[in-house]
Protein backbone atom coordinates (compact mmCIF):
# COMPACT_ATOMS: atom_id res chain seq x y z
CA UNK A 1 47.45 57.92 -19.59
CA UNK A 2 44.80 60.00 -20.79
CA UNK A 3 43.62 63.17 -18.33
CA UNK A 4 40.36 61.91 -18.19
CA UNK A 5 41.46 58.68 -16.98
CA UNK A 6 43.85 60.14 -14.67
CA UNK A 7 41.29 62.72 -13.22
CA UNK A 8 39.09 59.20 -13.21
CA UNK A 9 41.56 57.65 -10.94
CA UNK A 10 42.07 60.51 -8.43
CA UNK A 11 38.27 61.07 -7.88
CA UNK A 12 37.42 57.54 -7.47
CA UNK A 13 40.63 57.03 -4.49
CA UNK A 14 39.31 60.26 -3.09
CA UNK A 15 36.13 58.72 -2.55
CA UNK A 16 37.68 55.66 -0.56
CA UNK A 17 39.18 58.08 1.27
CA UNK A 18 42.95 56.88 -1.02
CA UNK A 19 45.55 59.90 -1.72
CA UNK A 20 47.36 59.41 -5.19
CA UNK A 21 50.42 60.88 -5.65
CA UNK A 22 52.60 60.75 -8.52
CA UNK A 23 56.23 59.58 -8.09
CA UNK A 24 59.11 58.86 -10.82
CA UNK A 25 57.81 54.97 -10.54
CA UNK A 26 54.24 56.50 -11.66
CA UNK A 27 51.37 56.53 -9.18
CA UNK A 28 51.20 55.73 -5.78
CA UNK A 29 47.98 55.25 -3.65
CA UNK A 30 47.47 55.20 -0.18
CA UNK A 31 44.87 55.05 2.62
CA UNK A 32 44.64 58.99 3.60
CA UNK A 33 44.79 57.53 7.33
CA UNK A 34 48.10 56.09 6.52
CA UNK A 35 50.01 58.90 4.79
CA UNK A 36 49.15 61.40 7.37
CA UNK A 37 50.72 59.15 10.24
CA UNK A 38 54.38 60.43 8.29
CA UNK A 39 55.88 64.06 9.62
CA UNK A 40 54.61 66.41 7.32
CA UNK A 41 58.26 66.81 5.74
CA UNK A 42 57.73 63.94 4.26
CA UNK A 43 53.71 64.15 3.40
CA UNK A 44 55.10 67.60 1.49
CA UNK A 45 58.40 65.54 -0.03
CA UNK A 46 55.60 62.89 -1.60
CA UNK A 47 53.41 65.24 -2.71
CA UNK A 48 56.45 67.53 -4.22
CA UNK A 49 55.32 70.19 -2.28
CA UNK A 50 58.87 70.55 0.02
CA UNK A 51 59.68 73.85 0.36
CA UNK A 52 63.02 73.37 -1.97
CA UNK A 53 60.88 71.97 -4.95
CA UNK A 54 58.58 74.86 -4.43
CA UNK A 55 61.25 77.43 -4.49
CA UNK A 56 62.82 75.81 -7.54
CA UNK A 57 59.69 76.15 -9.25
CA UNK A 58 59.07 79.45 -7.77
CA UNK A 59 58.46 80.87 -11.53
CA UNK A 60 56.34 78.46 -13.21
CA UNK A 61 52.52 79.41 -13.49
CA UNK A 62 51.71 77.37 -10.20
CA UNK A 63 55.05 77.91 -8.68
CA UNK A 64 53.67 80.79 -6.01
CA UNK A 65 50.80 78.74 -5.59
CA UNK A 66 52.49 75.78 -4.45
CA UNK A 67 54.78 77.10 -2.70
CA UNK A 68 51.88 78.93 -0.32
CA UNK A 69 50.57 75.72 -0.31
CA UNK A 70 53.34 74.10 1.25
CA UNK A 71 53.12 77.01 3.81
CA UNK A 72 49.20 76.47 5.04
CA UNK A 73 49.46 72.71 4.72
CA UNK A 74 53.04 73.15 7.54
CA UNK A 75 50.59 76.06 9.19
CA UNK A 76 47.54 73.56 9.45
CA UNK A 77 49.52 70.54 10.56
CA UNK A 78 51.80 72.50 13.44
CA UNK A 79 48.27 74.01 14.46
CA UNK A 80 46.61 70.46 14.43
CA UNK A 81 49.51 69.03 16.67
CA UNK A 82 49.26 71.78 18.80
CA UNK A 83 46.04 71.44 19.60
CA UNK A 84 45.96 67.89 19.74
CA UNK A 85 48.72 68.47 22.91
CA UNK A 86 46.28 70.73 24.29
CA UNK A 87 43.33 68.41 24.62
CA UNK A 88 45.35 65.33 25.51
CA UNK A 89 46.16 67.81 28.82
CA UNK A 90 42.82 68.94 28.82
CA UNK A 91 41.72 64.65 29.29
CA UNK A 92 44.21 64.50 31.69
CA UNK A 93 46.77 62.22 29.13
CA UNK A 94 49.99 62.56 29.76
CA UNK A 95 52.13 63.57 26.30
């Protein structure tokens, strides 16, 4: 597949709100709203951006890049479930 056909592809899912990811089958698409609902172990396996393909990589050109990546993207998600706890107290929802 050509790059710009590819970056085509990726752009256009983006816009209908689709994550493509490539696997060894080729690519996969999926609703955004459907991949998050996964434990972000497995969003980061997907996206080969577990922390034992990023240290494997470690010294390729995007290697230190992905792997602090894979850091905010764990950061972000315990943060987001964190504070999701905290307003489901806040409403009075029991977790």
């Amino acid at each position: 597949m050509a790059k710009e056909e590819l970056r085509e592809i990726v752009l256009d899912e983006m816009k209908k709100g689709v994550i493509v990811f490539r696997t060894i089958e080729g690519l996969v698409k999926q609703p955004l709203s459907e991949f998050v609902k996964q434990p972000i172990e497995g969003q980061l396996y997907d996206i080969n951006r577990d922390m034992a393909t990023c240290l494997a990589f470690l010294d390729e050109p995007m290697g230190v890049n992905n792997f602090a990546s894979m850091f905010l993207l764990t950061y972000y998600y315990e943060k987001c479930n964190e504070l999701e706890k905290k307003l489901k107290e806040y409403e009075g929802v029991q977790v």
